[in-house]
Every structure is written in C-alpha cells, then in structure tokens.
PDB file of N, CA and C in Angstrom:
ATOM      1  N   UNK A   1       7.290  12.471  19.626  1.00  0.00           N
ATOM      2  CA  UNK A   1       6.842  11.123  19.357  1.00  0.00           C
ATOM      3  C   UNK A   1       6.343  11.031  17.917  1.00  0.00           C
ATOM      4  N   UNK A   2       6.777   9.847  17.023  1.00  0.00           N
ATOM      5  CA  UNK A   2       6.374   9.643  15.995  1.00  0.00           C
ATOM      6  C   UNK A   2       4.643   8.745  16.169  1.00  0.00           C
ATOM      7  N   UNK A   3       3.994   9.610  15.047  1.00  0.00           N
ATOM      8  CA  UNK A   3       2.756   9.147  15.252  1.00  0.00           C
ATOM      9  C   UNK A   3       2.454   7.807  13.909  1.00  0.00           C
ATOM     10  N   UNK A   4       4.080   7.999  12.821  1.00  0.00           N
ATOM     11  CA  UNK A   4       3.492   7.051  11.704  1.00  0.00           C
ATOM     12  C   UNK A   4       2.940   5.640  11.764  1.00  0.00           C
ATOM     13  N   UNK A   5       2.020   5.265  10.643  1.00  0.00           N
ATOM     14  CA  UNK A   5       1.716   3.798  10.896  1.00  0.00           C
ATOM     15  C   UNK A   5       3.219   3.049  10.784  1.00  0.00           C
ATOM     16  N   UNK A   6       3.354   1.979  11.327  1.00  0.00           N
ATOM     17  CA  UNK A   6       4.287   0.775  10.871  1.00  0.00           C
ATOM     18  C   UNK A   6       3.879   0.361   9.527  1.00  0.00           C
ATOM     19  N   UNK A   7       4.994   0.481   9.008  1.00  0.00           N
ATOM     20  CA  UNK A   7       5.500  -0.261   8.089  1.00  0.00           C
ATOM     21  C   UNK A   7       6.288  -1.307   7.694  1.00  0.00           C
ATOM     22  N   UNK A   8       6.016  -2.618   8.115  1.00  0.00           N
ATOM     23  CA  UNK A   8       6.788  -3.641   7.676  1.00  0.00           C
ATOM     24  C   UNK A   8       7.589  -3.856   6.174  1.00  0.00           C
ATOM     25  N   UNK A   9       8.734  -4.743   6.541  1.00  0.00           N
ATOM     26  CA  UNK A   9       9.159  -5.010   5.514  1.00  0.00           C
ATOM     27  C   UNK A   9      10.313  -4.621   4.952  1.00  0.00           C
ATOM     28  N   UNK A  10      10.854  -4.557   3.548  1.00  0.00           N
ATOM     29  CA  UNK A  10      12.098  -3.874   3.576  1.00  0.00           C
ATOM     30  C   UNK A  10      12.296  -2.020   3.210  1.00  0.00           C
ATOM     31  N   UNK A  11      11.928  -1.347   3.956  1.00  0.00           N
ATOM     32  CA  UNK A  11      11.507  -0.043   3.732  1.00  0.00           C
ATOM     33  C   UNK A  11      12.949   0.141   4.075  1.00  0.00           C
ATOM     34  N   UNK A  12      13.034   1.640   3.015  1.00  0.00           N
ATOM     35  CA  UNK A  12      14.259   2.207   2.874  1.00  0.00           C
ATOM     36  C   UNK A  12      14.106   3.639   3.427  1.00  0.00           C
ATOM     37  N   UNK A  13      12.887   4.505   3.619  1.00  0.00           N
ATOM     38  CA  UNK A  13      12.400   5.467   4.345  1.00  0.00           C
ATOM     39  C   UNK A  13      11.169   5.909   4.828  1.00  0.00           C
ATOM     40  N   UNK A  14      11.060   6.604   5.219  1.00  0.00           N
ATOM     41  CA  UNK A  14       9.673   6.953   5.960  1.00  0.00           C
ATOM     42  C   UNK A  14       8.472   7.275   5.268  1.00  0.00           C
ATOM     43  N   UNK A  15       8.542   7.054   3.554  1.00  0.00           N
ATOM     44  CA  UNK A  15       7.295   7.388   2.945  1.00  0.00           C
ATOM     45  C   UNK A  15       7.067   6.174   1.977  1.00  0.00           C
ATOM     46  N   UNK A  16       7.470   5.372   2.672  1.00  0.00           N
ATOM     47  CA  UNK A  16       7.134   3.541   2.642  1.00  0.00           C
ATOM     48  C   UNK A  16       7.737   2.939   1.330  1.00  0.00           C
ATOM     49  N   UNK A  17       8.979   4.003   0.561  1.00  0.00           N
ATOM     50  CA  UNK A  17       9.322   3.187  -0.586  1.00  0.00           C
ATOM     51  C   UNK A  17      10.637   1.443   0.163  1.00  0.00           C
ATOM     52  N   UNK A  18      10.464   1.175  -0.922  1.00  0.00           N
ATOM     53  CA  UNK A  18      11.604  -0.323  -0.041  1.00  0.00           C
ATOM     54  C   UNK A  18      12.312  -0.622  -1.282  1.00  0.00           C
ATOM     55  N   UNK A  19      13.141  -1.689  -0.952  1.00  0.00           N
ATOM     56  CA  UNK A  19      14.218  -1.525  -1.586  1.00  0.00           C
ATOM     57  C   UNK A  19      13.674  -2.380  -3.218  1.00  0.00           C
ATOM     58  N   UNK A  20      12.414  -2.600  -3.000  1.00  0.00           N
ATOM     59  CA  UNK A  20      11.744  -3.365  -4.316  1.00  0.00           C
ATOM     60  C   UNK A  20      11.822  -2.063  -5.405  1.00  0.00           C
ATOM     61  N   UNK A  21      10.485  -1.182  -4.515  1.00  0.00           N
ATOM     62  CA  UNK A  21      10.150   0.162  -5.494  1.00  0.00           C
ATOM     63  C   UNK A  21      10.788   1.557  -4.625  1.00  0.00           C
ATOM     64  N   UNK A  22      11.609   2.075  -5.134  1.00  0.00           N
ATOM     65  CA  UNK A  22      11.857   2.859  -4.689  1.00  0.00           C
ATOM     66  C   UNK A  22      12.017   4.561  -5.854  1.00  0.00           C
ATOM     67  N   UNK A  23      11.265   4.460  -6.524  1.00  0.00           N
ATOM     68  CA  UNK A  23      11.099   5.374  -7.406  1.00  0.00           C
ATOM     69  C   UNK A  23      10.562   7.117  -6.236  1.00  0.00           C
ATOM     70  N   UNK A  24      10.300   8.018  -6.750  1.00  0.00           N
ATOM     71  CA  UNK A  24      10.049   9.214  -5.823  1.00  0.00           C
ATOM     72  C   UNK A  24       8.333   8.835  -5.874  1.00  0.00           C
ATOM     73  N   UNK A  25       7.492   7.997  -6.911  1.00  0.00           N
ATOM     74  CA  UNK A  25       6.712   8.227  -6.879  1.00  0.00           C
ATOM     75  C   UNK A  25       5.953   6.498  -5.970  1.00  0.00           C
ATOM     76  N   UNK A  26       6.404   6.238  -5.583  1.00  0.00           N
ATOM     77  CA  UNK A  26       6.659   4.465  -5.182  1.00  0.00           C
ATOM     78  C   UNK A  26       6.007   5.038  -3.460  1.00  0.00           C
ATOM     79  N   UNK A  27       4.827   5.669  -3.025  1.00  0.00           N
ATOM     80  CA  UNK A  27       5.092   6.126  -1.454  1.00  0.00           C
ATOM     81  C   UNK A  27       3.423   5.217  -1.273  1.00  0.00           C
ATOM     82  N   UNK A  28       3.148   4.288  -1.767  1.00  0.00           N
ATOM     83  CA  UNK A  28       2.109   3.929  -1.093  1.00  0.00           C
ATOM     84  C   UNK A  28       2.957   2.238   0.003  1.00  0.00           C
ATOM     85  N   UNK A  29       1.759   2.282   1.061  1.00  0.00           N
ATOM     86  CA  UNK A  29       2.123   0.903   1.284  1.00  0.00           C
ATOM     87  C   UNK A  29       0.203  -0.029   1.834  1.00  0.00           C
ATOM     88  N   UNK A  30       0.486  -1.000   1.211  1.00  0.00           N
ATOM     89  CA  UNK A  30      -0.756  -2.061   1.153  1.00  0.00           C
ATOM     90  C   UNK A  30      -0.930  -2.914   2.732  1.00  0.00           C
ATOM     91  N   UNK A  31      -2.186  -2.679   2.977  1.00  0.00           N
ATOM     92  CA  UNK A  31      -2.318  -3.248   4.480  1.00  0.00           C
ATOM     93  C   UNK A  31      -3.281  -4.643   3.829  1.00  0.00           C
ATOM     94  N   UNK A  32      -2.365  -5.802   3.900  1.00  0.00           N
ATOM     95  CA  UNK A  32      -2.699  -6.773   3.468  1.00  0.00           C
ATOM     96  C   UNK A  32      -4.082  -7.591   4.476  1.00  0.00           C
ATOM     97  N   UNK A  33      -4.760  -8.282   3.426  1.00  0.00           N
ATOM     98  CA  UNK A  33      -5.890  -8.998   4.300  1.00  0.00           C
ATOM     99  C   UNK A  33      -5.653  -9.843   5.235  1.00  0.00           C
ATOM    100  N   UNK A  34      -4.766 -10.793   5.011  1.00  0.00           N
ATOM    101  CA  UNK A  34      -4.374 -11.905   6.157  1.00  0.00           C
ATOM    102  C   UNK A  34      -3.701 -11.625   6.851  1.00  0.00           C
ATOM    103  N   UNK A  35      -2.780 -10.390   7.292  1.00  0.00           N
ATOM    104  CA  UNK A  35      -2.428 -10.049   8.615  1.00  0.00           C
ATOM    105  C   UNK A  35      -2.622  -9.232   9.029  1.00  0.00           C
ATOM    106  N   UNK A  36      -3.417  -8.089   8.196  1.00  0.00           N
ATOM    107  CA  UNK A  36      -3.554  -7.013   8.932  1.00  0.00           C
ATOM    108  C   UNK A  36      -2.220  -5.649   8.898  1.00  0.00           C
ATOM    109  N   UNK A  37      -1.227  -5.949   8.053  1.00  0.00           N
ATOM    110  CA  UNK A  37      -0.010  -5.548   8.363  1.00  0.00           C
ATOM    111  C   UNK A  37       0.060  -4.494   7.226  1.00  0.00           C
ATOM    112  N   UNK A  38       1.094  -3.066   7.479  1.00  0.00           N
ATOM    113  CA  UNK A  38       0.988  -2.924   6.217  1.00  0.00           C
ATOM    114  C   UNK A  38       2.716  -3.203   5.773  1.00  0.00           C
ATOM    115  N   UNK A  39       2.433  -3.243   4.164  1.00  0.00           N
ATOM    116  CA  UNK A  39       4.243  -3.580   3.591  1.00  0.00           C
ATOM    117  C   UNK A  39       3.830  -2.748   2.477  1.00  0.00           C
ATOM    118  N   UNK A  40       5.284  -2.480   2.042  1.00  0.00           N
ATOM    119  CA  UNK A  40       5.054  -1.400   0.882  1.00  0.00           C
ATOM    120  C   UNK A  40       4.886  -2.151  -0.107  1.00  0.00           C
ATOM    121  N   UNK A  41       4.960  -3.276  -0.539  1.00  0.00           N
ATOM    122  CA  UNK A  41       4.721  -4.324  -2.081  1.00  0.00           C
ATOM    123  C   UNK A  41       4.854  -6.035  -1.585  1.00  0.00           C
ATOM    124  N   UNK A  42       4.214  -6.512  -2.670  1.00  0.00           N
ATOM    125  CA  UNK A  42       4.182  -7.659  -2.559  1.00  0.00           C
ATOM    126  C   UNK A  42       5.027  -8.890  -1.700  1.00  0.00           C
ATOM    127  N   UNK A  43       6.548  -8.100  -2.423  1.00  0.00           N
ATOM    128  CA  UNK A  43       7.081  -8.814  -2.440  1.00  0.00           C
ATOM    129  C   UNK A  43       8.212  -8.603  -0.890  1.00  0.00           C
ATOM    130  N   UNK A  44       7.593  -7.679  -0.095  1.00  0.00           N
ATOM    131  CA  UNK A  44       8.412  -7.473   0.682  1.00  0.00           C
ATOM    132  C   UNK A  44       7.670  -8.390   1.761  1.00  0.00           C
ATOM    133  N   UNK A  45       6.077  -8.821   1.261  1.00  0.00           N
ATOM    134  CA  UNK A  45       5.279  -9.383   2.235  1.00  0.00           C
ATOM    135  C   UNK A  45       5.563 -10.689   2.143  1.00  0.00           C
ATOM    136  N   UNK A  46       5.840 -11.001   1.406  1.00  0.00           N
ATOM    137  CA  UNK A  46       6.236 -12.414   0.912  1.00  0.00           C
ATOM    138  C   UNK A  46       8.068 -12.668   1.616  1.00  0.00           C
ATOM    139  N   UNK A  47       8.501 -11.774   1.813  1.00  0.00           N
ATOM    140  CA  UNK A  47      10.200 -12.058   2.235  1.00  0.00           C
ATOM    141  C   UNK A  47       9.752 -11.993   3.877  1.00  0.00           C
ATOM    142  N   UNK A  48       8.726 -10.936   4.611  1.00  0.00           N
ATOM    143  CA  UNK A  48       8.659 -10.899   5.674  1.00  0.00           C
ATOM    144  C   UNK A  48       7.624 -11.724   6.421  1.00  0.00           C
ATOM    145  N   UNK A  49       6.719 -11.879   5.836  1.00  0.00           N
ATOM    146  CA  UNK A  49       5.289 -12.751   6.587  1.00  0.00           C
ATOM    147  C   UNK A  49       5.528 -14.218   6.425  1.00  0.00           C
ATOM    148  N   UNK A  50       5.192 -14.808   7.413  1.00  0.00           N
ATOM    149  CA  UNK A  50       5.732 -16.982   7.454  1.00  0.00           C
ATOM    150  C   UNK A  50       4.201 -17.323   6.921  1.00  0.00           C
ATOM    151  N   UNK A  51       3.158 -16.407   6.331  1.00  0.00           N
ATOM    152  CA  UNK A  51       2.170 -16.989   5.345  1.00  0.00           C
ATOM    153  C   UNK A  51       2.029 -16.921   4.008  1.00  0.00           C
ATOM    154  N   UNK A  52       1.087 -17.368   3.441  1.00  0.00           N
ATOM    155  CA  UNK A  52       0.812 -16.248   2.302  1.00  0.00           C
ATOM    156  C   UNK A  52      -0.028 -15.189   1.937  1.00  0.00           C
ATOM    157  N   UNK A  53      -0.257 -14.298   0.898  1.00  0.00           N
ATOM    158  CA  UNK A  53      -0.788 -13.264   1.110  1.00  0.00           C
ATOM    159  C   UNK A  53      -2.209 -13.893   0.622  1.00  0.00           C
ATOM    160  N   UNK A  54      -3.221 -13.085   1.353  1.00  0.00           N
ATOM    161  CA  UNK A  54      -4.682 -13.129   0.870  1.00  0.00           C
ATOM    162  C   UNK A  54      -5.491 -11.733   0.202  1.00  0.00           C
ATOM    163  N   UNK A  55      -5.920 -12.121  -0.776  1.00  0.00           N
ATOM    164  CA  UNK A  55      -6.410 -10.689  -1.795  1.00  0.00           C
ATOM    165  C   UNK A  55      -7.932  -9.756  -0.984  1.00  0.00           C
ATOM    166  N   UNK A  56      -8.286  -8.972  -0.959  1.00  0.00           N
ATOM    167  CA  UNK A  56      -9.042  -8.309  -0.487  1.00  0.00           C
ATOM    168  C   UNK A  56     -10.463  -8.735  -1.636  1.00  0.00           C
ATOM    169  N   UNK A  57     -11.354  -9.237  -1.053  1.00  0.00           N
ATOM    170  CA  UNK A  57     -12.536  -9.606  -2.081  1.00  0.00           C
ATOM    171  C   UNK A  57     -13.480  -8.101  -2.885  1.00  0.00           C
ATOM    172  N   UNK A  58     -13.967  -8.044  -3.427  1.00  0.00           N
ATOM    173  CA  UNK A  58     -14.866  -6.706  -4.172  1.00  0.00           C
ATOM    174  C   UNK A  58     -15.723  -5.878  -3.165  1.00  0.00           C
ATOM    175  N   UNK A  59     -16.431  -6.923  -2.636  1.00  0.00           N
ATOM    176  CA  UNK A  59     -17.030  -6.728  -1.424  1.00  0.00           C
ATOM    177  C   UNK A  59     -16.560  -6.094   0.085  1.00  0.00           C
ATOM    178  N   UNK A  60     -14.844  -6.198  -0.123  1.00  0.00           N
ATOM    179  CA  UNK A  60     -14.761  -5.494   0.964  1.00  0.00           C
ATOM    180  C   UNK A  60     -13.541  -3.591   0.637  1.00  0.00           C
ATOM    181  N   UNK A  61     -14.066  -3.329  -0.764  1.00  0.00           N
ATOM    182  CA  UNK A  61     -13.233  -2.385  -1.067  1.00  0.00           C
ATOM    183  C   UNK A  61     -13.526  -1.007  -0.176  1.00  0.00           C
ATOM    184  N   UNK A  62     -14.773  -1.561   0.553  1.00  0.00           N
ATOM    185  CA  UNK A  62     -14.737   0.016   1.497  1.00  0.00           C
ATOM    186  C   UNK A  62     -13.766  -0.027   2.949  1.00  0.00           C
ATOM    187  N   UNK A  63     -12.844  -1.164   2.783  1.00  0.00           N
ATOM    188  CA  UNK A  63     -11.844  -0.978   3.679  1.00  0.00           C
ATOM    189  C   UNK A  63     -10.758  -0.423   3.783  1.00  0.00           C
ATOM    190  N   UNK A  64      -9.962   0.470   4.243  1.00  0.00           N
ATOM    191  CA  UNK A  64      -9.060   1.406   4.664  1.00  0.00           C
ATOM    192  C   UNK A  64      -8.085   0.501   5.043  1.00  0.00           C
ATOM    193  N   UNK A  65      -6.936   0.201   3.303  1.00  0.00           N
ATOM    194  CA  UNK A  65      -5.972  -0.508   3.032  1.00  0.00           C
ATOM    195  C   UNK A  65      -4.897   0.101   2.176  1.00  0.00           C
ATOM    196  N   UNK A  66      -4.684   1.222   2.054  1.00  0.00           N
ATOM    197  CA  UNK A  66      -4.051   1.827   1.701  1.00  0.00           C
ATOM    198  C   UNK A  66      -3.231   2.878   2.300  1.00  0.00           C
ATOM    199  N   UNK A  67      -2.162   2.981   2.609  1.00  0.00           N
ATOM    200  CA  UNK A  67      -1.788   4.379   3.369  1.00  0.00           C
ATOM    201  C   UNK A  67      -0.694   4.686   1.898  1.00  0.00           C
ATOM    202  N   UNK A  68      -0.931   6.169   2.483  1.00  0.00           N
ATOM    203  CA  UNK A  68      -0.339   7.356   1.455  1.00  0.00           C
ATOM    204  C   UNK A  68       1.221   7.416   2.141  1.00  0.00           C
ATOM    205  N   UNK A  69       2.366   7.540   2.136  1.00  0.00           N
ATOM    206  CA  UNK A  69       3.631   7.312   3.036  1.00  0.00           C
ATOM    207  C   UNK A  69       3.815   8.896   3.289  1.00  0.00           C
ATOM    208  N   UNK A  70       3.321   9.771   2.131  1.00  0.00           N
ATOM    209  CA  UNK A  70       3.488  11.007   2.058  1.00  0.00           C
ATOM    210  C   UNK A  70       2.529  11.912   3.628  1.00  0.00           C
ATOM    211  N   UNK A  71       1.443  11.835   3.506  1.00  0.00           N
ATOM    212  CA  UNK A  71       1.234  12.081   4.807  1.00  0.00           C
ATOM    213  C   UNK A  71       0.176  11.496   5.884  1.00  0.00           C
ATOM    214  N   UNK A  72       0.306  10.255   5.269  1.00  0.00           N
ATOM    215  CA  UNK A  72      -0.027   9.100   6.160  1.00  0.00           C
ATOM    216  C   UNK A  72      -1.636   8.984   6.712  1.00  0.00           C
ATOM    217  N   UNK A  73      -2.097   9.267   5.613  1.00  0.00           N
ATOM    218  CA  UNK A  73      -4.042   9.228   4.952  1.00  0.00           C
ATOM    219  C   UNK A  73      -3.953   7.406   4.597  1.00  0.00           C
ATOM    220  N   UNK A  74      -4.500   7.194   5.384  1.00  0.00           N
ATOM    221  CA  UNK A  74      -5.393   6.023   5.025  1.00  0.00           C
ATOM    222  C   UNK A  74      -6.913   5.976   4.297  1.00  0.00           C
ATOM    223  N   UNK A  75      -7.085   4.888   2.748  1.00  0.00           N
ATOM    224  CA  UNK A  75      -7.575   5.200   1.876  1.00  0.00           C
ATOM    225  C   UNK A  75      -8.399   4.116   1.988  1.00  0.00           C
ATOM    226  N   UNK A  76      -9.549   3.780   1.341  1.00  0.00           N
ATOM    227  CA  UNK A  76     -10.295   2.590   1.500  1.00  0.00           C
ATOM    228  C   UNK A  76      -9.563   2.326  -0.174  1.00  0.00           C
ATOM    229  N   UNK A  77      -9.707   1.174  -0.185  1.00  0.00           N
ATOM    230  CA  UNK A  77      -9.323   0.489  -1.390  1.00  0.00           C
ATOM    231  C   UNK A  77     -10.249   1.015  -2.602  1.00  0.00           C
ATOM    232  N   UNK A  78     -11.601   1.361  -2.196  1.00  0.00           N
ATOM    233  CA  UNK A  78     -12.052   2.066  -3.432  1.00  0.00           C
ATOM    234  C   UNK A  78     -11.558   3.367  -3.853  1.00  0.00           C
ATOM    235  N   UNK A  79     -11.137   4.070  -2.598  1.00  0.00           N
ATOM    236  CA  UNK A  79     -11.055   5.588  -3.321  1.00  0.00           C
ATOM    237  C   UNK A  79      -9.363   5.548  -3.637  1.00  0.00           C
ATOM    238  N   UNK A  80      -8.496   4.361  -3.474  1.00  0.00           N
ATOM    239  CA  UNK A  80      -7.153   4.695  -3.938  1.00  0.00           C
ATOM    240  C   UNK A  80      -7.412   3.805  -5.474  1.00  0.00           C
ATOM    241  N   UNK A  81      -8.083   3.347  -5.406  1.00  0.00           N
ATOM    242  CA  UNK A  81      -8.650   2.519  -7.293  1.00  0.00           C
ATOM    243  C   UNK A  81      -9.180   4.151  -8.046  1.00  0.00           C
ATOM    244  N   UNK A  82     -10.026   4.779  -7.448  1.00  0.00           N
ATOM    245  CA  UNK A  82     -10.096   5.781  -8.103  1.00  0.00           C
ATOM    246  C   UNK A  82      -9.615   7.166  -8.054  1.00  0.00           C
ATOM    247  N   UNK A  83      -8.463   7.295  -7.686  1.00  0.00           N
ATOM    248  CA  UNK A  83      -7.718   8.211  -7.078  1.00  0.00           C
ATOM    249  C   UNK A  83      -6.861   8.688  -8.490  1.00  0.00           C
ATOM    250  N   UNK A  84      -7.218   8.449  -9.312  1.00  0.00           N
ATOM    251  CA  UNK A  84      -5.958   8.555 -10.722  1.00  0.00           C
ATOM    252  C   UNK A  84      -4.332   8.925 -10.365  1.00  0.00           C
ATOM    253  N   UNK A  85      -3.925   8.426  -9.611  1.00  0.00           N
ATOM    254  CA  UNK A  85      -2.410   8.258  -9.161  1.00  0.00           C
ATOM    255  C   UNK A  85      -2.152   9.363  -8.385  1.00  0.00           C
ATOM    256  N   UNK A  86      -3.365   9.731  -7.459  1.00  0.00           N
ATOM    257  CA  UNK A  86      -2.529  10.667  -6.675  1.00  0.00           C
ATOM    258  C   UNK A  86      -3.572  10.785  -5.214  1.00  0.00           C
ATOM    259  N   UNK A  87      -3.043  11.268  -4.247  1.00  0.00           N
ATOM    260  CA  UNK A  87      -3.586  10.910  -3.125  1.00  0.00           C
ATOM    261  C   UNK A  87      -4.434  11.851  -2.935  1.00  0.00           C
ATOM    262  N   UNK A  88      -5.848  11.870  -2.675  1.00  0.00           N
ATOM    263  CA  UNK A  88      -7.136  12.816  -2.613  1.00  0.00           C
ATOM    264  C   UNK A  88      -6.756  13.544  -1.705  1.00  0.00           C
ATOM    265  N   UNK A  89      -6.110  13.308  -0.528  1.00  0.00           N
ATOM    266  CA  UNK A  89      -5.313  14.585   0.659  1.00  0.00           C
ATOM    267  C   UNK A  89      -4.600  15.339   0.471  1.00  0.00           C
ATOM    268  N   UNK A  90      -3.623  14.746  -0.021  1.00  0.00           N
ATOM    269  CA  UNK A  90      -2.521  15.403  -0.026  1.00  0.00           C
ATOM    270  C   UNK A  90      -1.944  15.649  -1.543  1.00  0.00           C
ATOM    271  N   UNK A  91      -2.358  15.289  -2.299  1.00  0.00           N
ATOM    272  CA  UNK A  91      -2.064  15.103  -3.954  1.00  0.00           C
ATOM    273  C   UNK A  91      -0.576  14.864  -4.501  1.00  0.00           C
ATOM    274  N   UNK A  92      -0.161  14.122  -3.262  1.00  0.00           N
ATOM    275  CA  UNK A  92       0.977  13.135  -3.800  1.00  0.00           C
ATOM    276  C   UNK A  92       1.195  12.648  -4.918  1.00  0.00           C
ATOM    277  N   UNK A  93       2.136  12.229  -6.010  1.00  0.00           N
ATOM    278  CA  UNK A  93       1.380  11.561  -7.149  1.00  0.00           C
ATOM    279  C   UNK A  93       1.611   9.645  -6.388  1.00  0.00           C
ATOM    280  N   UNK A  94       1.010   9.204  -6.905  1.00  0.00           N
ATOM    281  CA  UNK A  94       1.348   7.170  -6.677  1.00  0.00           C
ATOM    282  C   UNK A  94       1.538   6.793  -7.948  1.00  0.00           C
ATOM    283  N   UNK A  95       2.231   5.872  -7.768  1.00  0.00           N
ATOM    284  CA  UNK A  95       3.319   5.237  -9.215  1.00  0.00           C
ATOM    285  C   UNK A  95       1.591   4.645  -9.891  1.00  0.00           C
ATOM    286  N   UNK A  96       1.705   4.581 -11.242  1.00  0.00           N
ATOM    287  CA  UNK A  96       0.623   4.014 -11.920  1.00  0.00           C
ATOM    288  C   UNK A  96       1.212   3.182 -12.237  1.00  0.00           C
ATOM    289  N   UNK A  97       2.233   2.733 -12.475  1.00  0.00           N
ATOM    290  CA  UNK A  97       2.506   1.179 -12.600  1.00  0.00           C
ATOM    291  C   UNK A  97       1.566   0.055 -11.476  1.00  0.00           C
ATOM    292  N   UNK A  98       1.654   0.820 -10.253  1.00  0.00           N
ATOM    293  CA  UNK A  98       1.387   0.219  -9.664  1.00  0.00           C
ATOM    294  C   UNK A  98       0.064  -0.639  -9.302  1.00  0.00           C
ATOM    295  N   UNK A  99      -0.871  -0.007 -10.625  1.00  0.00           N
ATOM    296  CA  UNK A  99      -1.782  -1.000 -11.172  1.00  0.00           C
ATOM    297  C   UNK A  99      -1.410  -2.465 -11.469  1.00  0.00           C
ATOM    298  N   UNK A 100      -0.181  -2.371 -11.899  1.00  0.00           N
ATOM    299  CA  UNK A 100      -0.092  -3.846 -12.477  1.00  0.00           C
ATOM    300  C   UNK A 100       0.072  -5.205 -11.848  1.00  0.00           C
ATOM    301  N   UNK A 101      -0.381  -4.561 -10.382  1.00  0.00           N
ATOM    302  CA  UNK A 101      -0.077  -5.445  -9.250  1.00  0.00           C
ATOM    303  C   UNK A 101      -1.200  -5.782  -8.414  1.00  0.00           C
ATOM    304  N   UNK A 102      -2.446  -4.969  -9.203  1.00  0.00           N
ATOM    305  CA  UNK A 102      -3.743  -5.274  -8.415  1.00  0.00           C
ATOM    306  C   UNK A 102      -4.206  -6.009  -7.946  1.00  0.00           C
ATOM    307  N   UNK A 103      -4.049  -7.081  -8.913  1.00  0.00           N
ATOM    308  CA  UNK A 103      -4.536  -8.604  -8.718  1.00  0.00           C
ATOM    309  C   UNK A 103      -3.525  -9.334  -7.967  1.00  0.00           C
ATOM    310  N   UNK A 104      -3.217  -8.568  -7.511  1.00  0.00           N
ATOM    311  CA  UNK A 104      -2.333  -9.322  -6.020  1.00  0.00           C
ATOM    312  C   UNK A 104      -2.878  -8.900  -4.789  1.00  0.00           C
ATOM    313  N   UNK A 105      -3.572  -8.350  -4.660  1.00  0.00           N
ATOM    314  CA  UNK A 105      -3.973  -7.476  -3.247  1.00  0.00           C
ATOM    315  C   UNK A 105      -5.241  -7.532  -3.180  1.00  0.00           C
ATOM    316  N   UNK A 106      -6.210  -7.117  -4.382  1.00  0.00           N
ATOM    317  CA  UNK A 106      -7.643  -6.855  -4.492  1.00  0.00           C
ATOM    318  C   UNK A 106      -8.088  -7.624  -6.004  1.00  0.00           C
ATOM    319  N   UNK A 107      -9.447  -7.910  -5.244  1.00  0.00           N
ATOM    320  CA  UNK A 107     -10.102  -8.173  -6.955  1.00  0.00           C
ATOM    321  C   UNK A 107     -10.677  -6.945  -7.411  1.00  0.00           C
ATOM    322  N   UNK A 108     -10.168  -6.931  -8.378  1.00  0.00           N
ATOM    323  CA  UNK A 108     -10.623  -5.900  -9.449  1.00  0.00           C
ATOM    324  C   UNK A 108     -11.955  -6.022 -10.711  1.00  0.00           C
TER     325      UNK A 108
END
C-alpha cells in the first residue's frame, strides 16, 4: 500500500514535479489555504480547483504546507522559508526559483 500524500493536479510523477515545473530539482508541492489540497504550483491549482487560491497569512506560517515529494516530510511554511533550498530531512535540494512565487501562497 502506498502511504503518499495526494497530490493534485497535473503531476507527471511521484515526487510532485507537473508538467508546469518539472526540473530534477522542482519536488516540492504547496498545500494551499482555501482547500486544503496539495498541487505542485500555482498554476496547476488554478487549472484544477473551481476557486481561487487564498495566500497563507504571516500569522499562520507555523502550518505544515509544504511537502517534500522526495520523501514526503511535511514542513511548516516557516521552516521550508528557511530551509535554504533543501529539505531539513532528507536534504533534497528545492528549486530556488521557487521563491519567486511566494507571494502567491504566503505573505512574506
């Protein structure tokens, strides 16, 4: 039995890259505020969810919104902000681009 979280969206394999980001280093996926769901990027939440997305406020960065695809560590939003691109478990690296998308998910 597979124990992974679900991953919505357009995922292309099991360490949550999709067909948006699919780089080797592309393995996080974002468990968005308004559904609860996770998707590997923005934009896969936006092709799959009939809402829109809602950002995670400052106040709630000690929530566990991040999963690692690599071995499936869930992160509170603070410690994957300070994680310098790599997963404190497992030391995966995570795309640092993927800063540039913060302000879509969380206030920073």
């Amino acid at each position: 039995m597979d124990d992974r979280i679900v991953v919505r969206g357009k995922t292309i394999d099991h360490q949550t890259r999709c067909e948006h980001y699919r780089l080797p280093e592309d393995v996080i996926a974002i468990r968005f505020k308004c559904c609860h769901e996770y998707y590997p990027c923005y934009q896969c939440h936006e092709e799959a969810a009939q809402h829109p997305a809602l950002r995670w406020s400052k106040d709630e960065h000690d929530v566990k919104a991040i999963l690692c695809g690599i071995c499936q560590t869930e992160l509170s939003i603070a410690a994957y902000l300070a994680s310098n691109h790599q997963c404190p478990s497992c030391g995966a690296p995570f795309n640092p681009r993927c800063s540039l998308h913060h302000h879509l998910y969380f206030e920073v």
